[in-house]
N, C-alpha and C. Protein backbone atom coordinates (compact mmCIF):
# COMPACT_ATOMS: atom_id res chain seq x y z
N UNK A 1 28.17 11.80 5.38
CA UNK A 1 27.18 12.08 4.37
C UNK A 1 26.78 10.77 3.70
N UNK A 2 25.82 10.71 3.62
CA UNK A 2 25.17 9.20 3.15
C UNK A 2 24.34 9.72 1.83
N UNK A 3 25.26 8.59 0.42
CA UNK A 3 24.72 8.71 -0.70
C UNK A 3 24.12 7.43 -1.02
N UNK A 4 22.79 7.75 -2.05
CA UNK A 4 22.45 6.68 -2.81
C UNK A 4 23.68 5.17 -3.51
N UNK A 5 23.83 6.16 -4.49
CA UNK A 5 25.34 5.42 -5.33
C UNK A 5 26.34 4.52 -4.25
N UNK A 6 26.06 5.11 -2.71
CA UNK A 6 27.48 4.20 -1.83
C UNK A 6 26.65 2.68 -2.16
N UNK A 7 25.85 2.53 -2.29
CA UNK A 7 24.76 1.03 -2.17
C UNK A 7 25.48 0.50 -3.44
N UNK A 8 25.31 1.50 -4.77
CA UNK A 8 25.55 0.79 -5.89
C UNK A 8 26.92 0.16 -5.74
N UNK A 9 27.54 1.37 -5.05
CA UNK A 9 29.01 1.06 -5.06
C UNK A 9 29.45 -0.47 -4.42
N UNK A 10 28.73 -1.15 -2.90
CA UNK A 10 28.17 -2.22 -2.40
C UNK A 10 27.96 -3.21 -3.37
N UNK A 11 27.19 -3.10 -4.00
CA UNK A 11 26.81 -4.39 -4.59
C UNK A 11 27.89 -4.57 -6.02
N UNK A 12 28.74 -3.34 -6.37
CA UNK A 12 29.41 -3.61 -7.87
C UNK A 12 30.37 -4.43 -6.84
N UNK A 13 31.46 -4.09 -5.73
CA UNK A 13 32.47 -4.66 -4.98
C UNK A 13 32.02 -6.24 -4.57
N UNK A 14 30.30 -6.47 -4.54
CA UNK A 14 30.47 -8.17 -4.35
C UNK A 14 30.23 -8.74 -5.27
N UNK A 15 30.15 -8.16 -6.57
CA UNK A 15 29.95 -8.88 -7.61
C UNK A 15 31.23 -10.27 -8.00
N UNK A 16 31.39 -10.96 -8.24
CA UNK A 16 32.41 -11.74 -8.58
C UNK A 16 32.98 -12.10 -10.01
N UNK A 17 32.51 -11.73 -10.96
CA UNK A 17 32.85 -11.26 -12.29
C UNK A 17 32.95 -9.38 -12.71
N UNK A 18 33.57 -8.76 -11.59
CA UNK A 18 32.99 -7.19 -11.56
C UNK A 18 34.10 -6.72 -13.00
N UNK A 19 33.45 -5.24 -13.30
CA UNK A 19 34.33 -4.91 -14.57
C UNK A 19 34.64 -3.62 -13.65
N UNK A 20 36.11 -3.21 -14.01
CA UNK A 20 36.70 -1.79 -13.92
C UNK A 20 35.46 -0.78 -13.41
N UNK A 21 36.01 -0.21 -12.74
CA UNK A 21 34.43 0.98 -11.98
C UNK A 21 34.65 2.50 -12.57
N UNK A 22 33.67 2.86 -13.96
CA UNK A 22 34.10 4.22 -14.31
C UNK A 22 33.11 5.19 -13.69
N UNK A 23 33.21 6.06 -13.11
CA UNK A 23 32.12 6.93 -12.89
C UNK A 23 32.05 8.14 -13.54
N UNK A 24 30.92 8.59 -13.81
CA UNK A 24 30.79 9.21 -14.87
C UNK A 24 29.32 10.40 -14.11
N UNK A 25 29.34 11.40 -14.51
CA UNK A 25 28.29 11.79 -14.54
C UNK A 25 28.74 13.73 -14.89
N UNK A 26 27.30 14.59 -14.32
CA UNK A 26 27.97 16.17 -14.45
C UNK A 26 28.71 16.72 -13.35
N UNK A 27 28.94 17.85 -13.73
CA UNK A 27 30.38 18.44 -12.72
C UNK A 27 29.50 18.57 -11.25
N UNK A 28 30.71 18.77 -10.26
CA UNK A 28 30.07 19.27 -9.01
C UNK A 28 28.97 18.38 -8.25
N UNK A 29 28.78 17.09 -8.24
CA UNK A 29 27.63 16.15 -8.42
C UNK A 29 28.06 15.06 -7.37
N UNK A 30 30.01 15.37 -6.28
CA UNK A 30 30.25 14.52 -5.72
C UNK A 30 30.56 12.74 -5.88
N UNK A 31 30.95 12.89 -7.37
CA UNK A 31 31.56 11.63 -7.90
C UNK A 31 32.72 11.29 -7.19
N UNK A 32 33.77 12.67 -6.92
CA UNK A 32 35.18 12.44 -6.49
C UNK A 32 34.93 11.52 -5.05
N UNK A 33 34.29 12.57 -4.36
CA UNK A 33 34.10 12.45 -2.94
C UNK A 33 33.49 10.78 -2.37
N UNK A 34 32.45 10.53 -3.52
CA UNK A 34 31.80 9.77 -3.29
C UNK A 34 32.83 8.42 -3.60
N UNK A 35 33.86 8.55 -4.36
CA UNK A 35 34.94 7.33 -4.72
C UNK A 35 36.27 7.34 -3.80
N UNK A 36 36.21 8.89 -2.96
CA UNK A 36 37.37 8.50 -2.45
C UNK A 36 36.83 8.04 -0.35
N UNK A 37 35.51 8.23 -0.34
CA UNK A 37 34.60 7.62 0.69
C UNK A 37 34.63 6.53 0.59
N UNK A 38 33.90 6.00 -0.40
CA UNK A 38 34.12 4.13 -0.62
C UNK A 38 35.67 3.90 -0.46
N UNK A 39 36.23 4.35 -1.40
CA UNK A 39 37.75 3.85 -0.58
C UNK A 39 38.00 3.51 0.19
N UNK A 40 37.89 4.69 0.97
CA UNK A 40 38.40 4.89 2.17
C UNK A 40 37.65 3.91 3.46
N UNK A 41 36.78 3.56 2.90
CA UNK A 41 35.36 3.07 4.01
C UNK A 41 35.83 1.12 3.74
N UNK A 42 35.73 1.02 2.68
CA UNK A 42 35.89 -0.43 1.82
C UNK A 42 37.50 -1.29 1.68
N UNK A 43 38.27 -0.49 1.41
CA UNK A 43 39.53 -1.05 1.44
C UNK A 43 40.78 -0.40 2.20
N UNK A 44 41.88 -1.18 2.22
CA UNK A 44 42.67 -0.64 2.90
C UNK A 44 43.85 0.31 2.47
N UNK A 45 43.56 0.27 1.26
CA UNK A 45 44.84 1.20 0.41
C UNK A 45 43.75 1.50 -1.27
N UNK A 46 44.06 2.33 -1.33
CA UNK A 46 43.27 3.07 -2.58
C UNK A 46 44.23 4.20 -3.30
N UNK A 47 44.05 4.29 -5.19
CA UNK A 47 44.79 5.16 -5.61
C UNK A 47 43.49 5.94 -6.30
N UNK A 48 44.16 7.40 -6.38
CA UNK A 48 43.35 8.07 -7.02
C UNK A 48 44.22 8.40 -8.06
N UNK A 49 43.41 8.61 -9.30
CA UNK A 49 44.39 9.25 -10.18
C UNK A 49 43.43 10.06 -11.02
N UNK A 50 43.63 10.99 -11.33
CA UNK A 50 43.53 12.42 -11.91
C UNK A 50 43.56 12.28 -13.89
N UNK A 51 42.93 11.75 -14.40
CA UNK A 51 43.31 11.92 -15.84
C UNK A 51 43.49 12.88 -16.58
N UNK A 52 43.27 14.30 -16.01
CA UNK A 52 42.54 15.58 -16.39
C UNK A 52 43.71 16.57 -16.20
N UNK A 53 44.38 16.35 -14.88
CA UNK A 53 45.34 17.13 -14.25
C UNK A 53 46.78 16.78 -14.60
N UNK A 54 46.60 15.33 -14.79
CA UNK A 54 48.06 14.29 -15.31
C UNK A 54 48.00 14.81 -16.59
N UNK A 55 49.23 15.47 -17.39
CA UNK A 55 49.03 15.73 -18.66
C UNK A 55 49.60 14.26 -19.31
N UNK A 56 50.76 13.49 -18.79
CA UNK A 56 50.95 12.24 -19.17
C UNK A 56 50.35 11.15 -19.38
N UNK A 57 49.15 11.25 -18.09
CA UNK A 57 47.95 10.28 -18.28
C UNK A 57 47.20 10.54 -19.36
N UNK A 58 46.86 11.87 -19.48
CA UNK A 58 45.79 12.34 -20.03
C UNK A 58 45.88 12.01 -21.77
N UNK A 59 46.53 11.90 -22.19
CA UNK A 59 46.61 11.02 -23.16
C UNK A 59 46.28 9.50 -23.39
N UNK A 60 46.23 9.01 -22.41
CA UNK A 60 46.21 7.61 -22.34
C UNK A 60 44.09 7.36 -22.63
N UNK A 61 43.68 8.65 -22.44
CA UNK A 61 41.87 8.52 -22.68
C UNK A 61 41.82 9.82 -23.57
């Protein structure tokens, strides 16, 4: 499946001063999918983490 955002995602990874990557947007809209694609496509080891589901994390935002 080919998204717009994979491009953005492209050019934030060659940036060379890049900041932390938050994605943000409404539910159901393929944010997850679309971050764990780049992952998966871009590097060789990737973590996902859940802020929502982690009740330990979930404090931390």
């Amino acid at each position: 499946m080919y998204r717009n955002e994979f491009e953005d995602l492209l050019t934030w990874k060659t940036k060379k001063n890049r900041k932390p990557m938050i994605i943000r947007g409404a539910r159901q809209v393929g944010k997850t999918w679309l971050m764990k694609a780049f992952g998966k496509q871009e590097y060789a080891q990737t973590a996902y983490v859940n802020f929502e589901s982690n009740k330990l994390l979930k404090g931390v935002f």
